[in-house]
N, C-alpha and C. Protein backbone atom coordinates (compact mmCIF):
# COMPACT_ATOMS: atom_id res chain seq x y z
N UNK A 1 -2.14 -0.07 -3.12
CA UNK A 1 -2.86 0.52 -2.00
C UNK A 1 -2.35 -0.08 -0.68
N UNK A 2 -2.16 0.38 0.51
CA UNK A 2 -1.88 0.44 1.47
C UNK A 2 -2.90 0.39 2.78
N UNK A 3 -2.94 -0.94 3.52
CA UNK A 3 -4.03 -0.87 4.29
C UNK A 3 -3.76 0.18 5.59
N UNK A 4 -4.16 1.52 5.55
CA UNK A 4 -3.61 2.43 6.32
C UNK A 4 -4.24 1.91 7.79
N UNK A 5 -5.66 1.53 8.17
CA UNK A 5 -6.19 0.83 9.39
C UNK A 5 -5.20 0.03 9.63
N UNK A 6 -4.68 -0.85 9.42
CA UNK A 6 -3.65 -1.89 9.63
C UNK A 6 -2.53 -1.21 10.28
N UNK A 7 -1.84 -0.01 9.52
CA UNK A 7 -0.87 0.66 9.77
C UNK A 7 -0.91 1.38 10.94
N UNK A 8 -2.01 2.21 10.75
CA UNK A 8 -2.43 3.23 11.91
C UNK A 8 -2.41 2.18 13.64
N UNK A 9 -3.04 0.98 13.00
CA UNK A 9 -2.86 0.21 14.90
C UNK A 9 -1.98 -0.23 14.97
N UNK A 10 -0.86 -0.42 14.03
CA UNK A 10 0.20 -1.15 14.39
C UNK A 10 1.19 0.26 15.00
N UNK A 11 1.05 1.43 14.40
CA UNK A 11 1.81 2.68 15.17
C UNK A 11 1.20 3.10 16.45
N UNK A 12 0.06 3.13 16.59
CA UNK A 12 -0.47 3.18 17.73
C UNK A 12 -0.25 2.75 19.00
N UNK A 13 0.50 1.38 18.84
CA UNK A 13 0.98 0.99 19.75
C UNK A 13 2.70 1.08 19.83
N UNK A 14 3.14 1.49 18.94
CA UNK A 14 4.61 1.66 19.56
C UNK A 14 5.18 3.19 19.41
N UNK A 15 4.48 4.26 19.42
CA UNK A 15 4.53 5.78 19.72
C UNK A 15 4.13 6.24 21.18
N UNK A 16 4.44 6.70 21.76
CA UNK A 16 3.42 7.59 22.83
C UNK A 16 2.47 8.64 22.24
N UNK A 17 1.26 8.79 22.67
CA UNK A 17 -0.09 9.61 22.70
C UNK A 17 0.53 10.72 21.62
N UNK A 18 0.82 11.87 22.43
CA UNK A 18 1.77 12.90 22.30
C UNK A 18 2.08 12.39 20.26
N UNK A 19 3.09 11.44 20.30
CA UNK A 19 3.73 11.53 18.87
C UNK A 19 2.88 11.10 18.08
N UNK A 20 2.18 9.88 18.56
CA UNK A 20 0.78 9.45 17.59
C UNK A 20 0.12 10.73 16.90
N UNK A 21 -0.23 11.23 18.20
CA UNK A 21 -1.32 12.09 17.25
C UNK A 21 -0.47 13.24 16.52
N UNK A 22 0.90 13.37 16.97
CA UNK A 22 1.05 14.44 15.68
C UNK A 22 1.36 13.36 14.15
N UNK A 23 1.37 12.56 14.61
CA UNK A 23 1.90 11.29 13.47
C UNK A 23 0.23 11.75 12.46
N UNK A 24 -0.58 11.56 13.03
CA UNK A 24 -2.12 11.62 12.68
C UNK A 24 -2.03 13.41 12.13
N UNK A 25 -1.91 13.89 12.73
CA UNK A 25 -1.89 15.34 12.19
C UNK A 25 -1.17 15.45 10.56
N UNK A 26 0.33 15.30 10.69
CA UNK A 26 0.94 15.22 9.54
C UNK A 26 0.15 14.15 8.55
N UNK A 27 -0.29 13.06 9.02
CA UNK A 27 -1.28 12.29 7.69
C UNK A 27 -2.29 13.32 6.99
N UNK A 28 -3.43 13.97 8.57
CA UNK A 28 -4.25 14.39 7.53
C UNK A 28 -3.79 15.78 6.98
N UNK A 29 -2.91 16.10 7.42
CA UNK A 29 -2.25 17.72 6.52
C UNK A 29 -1.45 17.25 5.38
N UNK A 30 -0.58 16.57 5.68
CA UNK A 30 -0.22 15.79 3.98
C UNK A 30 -1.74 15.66 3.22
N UNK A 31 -2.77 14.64 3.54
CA UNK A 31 -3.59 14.44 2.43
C UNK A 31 -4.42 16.00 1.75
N UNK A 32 -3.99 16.86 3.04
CA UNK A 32 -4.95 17.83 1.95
C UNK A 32 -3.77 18.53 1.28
N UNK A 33 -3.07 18.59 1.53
CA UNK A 33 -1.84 19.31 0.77
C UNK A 33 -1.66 18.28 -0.62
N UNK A 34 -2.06 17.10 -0.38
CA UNK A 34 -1.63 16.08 -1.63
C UNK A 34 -3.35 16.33 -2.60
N UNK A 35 -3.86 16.78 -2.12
CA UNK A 35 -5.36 17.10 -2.45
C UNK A 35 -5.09 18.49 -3.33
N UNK A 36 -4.30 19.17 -2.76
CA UNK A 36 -4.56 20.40 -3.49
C UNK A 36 -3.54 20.76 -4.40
N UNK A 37 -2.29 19.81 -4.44
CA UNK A 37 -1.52 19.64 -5.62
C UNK A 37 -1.33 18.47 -6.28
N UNK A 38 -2.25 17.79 -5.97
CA UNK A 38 -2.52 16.87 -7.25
C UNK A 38 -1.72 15.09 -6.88
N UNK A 39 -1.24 15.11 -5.70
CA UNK A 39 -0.31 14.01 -5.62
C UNK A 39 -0.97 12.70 -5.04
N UNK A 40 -0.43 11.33 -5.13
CA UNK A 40 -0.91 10.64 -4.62
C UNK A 40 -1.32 10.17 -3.10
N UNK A 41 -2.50 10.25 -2.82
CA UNK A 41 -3.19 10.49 -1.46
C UNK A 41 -2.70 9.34 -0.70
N UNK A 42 -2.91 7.69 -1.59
CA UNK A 42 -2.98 6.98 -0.66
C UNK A 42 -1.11 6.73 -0.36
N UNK A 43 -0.19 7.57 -1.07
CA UNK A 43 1.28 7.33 -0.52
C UNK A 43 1.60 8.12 0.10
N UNK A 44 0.58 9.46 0.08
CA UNK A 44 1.46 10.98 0.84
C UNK A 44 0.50 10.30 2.45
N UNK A 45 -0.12 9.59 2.56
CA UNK A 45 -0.84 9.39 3.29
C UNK A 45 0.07 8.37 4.49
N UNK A 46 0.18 7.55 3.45
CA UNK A 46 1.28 6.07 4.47
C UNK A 46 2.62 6.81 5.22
N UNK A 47 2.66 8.63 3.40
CA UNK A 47 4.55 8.62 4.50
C UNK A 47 3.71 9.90 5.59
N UNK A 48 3.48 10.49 5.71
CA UNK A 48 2.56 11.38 6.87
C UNK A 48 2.50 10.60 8.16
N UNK A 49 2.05 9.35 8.19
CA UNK A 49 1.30 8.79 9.10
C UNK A 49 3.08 8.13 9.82
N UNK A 50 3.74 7.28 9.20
CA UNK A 50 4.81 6.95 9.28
C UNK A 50 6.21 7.84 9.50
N UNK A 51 6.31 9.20 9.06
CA UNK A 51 7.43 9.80 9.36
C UNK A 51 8.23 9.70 10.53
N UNK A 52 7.47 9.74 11.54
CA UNK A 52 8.22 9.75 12.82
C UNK A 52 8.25 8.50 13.30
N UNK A 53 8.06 7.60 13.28
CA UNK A 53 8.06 5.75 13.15
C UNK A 53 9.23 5.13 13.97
N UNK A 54 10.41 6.18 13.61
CA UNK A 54 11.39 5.51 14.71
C UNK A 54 11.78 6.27 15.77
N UNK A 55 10.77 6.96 16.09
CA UNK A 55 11.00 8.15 17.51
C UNK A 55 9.99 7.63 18.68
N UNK A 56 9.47 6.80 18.44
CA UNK A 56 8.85 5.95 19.87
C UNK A 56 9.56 5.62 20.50
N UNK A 57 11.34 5.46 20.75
CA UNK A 57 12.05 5.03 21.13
C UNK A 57 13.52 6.73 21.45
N UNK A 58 14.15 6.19 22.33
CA UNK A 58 14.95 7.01 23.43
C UNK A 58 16.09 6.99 22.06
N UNK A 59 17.23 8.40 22.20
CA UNK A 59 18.02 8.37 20.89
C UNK A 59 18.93 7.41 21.41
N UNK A 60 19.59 7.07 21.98
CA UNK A 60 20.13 5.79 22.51
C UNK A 60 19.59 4.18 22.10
N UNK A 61 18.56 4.00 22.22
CA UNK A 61 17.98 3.06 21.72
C UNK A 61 17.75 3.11 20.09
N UNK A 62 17.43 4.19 19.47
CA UNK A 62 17.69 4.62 18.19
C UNK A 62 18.78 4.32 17.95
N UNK A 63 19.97 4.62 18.46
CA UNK A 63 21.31 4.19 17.72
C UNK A 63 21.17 2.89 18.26
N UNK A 64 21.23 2.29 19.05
CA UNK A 64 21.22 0.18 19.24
C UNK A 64 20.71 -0.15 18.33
N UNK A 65 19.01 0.13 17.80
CA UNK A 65 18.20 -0.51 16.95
C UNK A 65 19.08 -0.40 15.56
N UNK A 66 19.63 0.64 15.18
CA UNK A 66 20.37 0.92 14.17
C UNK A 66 21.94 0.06 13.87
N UNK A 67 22.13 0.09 14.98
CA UNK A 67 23.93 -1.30 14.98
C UNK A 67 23.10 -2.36 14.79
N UNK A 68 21.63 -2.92 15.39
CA UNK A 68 21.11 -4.16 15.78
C UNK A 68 21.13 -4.51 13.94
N UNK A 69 20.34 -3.75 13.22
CA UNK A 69 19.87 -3.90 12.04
C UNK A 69 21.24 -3.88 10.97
N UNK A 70 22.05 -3.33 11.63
CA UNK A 70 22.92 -2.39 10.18
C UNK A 70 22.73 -1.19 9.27
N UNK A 71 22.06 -0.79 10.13
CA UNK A 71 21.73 1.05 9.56
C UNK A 71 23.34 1.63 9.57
N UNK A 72 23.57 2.09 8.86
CA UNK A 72 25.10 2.58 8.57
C UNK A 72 24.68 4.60 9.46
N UNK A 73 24.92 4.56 10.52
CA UNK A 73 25.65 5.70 11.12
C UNK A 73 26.68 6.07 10.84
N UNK A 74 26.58 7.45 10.75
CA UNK A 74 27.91 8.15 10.30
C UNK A 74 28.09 8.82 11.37
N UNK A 75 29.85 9.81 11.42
CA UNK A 75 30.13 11.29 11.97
C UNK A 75 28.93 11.94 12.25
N UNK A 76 28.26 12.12 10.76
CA UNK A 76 27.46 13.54 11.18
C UNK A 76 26.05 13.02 11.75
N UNK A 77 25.58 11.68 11.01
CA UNK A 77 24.33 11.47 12.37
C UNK A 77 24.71 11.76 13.91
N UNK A 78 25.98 11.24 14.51
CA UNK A 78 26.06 11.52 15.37
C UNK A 78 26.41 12.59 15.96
N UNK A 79 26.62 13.90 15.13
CA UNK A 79 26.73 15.05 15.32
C UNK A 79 25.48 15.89 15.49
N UNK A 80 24.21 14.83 15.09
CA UNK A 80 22.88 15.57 14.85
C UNK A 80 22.19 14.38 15.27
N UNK A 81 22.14 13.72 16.52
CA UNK A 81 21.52 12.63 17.29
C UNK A 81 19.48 12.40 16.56
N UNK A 82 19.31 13.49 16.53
CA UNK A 82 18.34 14.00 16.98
C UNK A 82 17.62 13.57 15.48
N UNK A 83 18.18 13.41 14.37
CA UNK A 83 17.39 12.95 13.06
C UNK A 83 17.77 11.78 12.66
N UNK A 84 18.47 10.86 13.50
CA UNK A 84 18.74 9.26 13.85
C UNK A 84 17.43 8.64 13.60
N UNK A 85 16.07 9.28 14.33
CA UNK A 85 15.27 8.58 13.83
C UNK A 85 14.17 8.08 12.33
N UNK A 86 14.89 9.26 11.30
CA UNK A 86 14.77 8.72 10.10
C UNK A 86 15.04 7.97 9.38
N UNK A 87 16.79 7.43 9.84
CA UNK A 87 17.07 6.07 9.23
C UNK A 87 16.35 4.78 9.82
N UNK A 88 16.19 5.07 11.35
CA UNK A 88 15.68 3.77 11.76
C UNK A 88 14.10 3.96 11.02
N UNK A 89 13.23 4.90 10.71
CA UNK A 89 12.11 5.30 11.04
C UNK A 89 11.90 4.64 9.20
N UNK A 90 12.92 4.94 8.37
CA UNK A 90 12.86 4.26 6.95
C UNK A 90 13.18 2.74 6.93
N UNK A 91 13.73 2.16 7.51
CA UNK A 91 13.94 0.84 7.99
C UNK A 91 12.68 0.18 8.64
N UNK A 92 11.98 0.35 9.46
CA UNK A 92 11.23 0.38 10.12
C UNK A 92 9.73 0.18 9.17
N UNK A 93 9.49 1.53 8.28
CA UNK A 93 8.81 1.73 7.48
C UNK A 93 8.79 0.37 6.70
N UNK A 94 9.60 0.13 6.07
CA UNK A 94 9.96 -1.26 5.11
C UNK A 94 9.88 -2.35 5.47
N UNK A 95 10.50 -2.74 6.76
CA UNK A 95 10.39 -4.29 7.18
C UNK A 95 8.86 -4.64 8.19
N UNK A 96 8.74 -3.62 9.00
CA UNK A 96 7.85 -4.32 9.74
C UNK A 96 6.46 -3.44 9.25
N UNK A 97 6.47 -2.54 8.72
CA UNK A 97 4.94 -1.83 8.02
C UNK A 97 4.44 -2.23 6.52
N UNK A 98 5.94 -2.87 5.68
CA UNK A 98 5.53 -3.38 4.54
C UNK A 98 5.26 -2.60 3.68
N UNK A 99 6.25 -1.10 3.57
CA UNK A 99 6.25 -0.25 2.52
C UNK A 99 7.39 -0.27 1.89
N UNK A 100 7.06 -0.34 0.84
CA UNK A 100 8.70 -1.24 -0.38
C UNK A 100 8.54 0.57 -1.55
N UNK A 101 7.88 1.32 -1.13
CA UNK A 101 7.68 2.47 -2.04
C UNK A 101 8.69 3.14 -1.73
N UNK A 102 10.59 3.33 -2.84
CA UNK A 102 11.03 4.31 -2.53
C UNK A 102 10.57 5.97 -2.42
N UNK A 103 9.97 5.89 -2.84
CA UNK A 103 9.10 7.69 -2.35
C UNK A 103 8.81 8.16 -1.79
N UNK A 104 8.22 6.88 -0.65
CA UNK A 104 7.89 7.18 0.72
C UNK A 104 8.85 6.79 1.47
N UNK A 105 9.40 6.34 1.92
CA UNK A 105 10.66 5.88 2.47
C UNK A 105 11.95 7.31 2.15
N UNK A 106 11.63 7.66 1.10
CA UNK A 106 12.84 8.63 1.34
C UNK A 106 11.84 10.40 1.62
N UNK A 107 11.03 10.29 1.51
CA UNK A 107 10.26 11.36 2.31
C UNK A 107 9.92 11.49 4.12
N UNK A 108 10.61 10.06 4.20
CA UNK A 108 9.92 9.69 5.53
C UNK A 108 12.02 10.22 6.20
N UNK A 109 12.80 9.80 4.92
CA UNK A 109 14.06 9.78 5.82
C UNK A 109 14.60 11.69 5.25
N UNK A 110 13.93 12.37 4.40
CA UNK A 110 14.19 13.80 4.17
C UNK A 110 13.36 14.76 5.40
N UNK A 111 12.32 14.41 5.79
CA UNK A 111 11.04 14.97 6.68
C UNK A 111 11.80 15.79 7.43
N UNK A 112 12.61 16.30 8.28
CA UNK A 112 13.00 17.07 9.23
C UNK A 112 13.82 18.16 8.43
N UNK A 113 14.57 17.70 7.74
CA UNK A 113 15.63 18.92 6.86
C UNK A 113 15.55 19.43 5.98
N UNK A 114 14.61 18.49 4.88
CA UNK A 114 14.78 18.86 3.56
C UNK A 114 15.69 18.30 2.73
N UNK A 115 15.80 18.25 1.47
CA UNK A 115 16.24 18.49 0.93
C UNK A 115 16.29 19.67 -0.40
N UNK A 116 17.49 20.19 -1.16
CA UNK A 116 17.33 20.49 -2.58
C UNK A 116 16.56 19.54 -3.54
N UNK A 117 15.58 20.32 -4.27
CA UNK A 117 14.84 19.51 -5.05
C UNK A 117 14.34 18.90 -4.65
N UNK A 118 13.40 18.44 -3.87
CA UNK A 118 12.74 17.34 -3.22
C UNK A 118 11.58 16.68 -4.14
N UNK A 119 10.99 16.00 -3.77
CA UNK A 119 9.66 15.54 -4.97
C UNK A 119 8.48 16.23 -4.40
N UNK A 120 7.18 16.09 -4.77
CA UNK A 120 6.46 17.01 -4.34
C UNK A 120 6.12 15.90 -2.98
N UNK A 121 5.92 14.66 -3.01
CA UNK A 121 5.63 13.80 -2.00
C UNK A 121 6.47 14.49 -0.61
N UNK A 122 7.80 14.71 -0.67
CA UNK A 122 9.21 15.24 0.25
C UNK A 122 8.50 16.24 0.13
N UNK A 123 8.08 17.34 -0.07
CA UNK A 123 7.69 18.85 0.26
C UNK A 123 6.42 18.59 1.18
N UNK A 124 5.73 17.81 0.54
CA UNK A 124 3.95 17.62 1.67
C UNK A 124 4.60 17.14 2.98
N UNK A 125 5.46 16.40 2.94
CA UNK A 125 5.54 15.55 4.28
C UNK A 125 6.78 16.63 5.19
N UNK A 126 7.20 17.24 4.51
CA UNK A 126 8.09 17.86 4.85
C UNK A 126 7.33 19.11 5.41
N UNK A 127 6.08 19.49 4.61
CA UNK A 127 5.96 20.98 5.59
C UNK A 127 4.61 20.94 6.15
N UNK A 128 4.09 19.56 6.07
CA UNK A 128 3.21 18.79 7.17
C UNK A 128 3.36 18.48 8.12
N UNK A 129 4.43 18.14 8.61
CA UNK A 129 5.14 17.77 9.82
C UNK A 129 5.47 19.46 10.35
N UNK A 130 5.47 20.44 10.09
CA UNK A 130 6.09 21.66 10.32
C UNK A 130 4.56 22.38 10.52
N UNK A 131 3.25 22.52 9.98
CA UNK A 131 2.37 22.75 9.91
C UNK A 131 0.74 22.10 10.55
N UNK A 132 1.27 20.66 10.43
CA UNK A 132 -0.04 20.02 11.22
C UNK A 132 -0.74 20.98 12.42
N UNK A 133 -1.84 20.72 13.19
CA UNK A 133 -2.45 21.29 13.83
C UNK A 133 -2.32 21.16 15.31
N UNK A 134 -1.24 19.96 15.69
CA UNK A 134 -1.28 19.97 16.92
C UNK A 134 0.55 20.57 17.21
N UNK A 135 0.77 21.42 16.05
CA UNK A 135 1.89 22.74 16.31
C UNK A 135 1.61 23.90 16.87
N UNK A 136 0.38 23.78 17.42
CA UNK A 136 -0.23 25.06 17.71
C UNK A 136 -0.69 26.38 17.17
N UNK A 137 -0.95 27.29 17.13
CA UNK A 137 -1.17 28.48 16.55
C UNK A 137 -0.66 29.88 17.08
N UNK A 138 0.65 29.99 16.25
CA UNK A 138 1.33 31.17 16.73
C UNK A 138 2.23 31.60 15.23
N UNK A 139 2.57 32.24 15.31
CA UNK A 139 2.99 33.28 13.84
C UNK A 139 4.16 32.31 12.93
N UNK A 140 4.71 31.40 13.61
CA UNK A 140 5.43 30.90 12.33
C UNK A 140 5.28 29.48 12.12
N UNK A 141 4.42 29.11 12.47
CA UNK A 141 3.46 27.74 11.85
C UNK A 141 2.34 28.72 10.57
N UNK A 142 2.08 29.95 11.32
CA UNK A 142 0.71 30.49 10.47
C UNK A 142 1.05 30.98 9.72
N UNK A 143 2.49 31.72 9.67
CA UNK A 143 3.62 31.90 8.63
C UNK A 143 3.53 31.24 7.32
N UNK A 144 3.73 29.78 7.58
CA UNK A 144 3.78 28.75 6.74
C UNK A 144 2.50 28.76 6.16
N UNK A 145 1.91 28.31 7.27
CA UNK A 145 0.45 27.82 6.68
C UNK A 145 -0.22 28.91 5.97
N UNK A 146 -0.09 30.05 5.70
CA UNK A 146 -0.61 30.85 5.11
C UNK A 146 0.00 30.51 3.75
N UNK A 147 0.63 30.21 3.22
CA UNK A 147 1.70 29.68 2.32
C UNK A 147 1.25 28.35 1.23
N UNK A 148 1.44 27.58 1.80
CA UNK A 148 1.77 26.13 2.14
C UNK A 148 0.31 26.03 0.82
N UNK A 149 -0.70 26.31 0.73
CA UNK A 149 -1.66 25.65 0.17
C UNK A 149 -1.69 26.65 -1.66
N UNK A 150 -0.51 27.82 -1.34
CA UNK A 150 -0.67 28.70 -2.13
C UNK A 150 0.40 27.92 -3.33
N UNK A 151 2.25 28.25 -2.75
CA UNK A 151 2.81 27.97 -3.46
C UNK A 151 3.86 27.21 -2.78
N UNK A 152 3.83 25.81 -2.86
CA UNK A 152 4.70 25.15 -2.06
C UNK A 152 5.93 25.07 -2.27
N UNK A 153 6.73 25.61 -2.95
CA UNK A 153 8.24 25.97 -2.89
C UNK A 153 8.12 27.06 -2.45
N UNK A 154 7.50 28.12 -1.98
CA UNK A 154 7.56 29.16 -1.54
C UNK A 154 7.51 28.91 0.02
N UNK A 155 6.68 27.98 0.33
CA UNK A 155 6.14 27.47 1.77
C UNK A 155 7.50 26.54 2.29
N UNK A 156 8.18 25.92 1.37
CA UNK A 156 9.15 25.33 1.89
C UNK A 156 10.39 25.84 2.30
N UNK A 157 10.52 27.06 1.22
CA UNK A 157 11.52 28.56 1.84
C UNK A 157 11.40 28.93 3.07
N UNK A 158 9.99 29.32 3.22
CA UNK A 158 9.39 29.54 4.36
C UNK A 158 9.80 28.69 5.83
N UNK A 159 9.34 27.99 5.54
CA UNK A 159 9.48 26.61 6.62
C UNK A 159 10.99 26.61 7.14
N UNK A 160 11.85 26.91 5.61
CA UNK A 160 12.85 26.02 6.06
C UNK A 160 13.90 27.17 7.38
N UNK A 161 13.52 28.54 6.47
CA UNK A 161 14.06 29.66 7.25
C UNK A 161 13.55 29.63 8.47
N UNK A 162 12.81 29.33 8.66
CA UNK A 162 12.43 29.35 10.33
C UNK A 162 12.70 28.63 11.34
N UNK A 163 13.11 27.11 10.70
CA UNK A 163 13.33 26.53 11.67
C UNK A 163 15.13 26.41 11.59
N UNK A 164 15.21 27.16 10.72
CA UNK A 164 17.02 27.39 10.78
C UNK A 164 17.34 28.62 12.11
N UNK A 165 16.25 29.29 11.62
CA UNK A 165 16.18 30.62 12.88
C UNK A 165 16.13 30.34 14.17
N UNK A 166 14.89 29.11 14.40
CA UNK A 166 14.90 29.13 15.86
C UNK A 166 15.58 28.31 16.33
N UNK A 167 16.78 27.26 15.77
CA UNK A 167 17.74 26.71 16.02
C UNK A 167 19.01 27.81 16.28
N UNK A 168 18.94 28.69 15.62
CA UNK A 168 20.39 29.90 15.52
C UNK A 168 19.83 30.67 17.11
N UNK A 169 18.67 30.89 17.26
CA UNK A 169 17.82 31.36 18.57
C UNK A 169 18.20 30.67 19.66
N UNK A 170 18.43 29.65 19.61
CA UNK A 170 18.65 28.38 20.70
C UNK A 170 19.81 28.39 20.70
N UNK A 171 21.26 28.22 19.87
CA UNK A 171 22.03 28.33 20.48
C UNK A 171 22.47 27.17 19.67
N UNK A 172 21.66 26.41 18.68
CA UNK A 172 22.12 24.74 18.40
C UNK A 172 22.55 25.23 17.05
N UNK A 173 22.97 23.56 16.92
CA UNK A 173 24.12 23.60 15.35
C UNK A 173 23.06 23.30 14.58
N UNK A 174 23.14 24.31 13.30
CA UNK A 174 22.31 23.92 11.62
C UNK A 174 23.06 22.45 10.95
N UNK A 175 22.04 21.58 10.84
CA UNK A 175 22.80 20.64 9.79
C UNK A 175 22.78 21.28 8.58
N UNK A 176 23.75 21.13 8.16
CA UNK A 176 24.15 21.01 6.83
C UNK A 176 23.07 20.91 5.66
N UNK A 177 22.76 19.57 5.73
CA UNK A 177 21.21 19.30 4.90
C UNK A 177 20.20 20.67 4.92
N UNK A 178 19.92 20.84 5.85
CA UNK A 178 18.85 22.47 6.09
C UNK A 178 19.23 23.30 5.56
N UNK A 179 20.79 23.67 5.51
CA UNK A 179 21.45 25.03 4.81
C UNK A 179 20.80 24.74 3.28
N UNK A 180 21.53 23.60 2.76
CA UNK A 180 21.31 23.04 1.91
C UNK A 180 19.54 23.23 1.20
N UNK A 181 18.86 23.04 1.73
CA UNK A 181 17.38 23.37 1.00
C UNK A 181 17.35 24.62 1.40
N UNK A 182 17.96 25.22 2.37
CA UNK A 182 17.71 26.70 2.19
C UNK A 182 18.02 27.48 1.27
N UNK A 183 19.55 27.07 1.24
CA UNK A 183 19.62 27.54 -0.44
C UNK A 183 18.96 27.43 -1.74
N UNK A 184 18.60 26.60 -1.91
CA UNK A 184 18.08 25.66 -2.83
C UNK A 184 16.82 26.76 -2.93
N UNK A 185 15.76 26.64 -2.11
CA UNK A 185 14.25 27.29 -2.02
C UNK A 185 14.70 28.81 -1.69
N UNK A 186 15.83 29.40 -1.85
CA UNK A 186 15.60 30.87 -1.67
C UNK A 186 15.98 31.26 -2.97
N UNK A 187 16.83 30.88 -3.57
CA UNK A 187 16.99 30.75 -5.05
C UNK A 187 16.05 30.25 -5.88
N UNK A 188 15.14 29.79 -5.58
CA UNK A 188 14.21 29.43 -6.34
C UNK A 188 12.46 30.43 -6.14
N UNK A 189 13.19 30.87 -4.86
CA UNK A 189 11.91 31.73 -4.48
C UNK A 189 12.25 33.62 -5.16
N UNK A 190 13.48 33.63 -5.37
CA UNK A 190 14.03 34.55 -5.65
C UNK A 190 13.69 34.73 -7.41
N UNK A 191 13.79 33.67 -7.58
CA UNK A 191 13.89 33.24 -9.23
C UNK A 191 12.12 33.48 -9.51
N UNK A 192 11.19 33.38 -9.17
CA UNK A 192 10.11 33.89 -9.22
C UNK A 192 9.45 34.79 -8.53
N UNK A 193 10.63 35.81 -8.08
CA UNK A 193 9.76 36.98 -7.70
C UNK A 193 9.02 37.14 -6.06
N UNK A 194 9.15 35.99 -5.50
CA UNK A 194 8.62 36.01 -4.03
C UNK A 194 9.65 36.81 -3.39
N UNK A 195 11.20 36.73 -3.40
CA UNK A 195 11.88 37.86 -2.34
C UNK A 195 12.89 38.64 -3.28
């Protein structure tokens, strides 16, 4: 068990307002998503609350903290600045929050992209962070969320196509990783009849 009070004030103070509370959002939308498929509350809970852990900080400072420690950056992190803060944010998780649970730690460093096959822990946190409540309410959060409590590989198809879309909308580069569960969950959504 995980003293989440402990956790929760120790993030509290090194997030801004703004990320806290979606930090808080993705906890309590992970726990009901971990509620309604059966998974463990008090870990889908620690990685929810923790996902974004190393984004209190500027991506610049994200990559320092990362040389400081020895986080191994590659080419393509630095081709995709912008999900830098999962390695620090899994690092982070471990040394100074005192979570030694690979499950959460690698849900906390999959959370933005996905992966193929993910565990069900990686799917809650993954389309909790995409769904929480302070995403607002407009058609492709409700997209999801209409989803999400039904059949969660279906919700993760879901999820994942959209935010591949409104990146192709914008003008920005798909990582790789994203293609990657896209494939993965459309073939699998295909394979039972959803498309």
């Amino acid at each position: 068990m995980y003293d989440l009070e402990k956790i929760n004030d120790m993030l509290k103070g090194q997030l801004p307002p703004k990320r806290y509370n979606h930090s808080l959002g993705v906890m309590y939308t992970s726990a009901a998503l971990a509620m309604r498929y059966n998974e463990n509350l008090d870990e889908v809970m620690v990685a929810g609350l923790l996902h974004d852990c190393g984004k209190g900080i500027s991506i610049e400072e994200q990559i320092n903290e990362c040389m400081k420690h020895d986080i191994h950056i590659t080419d393509k992190d630095m081709e995709f600045p912008g999900l830098i803060h999962t390695k620090l944010g899994a690092y982070l998780a471990e040394r100074e929050y005192e979570v030694k649970n690979g499950n959460i730690l690698s849900a906390i460093l999959c959370h933005p992209t996905g992966r193929p096959n993910m565990t069900m822990l990686e799917k809650i946190v993954y389309l909790a962070d995409y769904i929480e409540p302070n995403r607002g309410d407009n058609w492709w959060t409700n997209d999801v969320r209409s989803v999400a409590f039904i059949d969660i590989d279906y919700a993760v198809y879901k999820c994942t196509e959209l935010k591949i879309f409104s990146l192709n909308e914008k003008g920005k580069k798909v990582n790789s990783d994203a293609l990657k569960t896209l494939d993965f969950y459309k073939a699998k959504a295909k394979y039972e009849g959803h498309i």
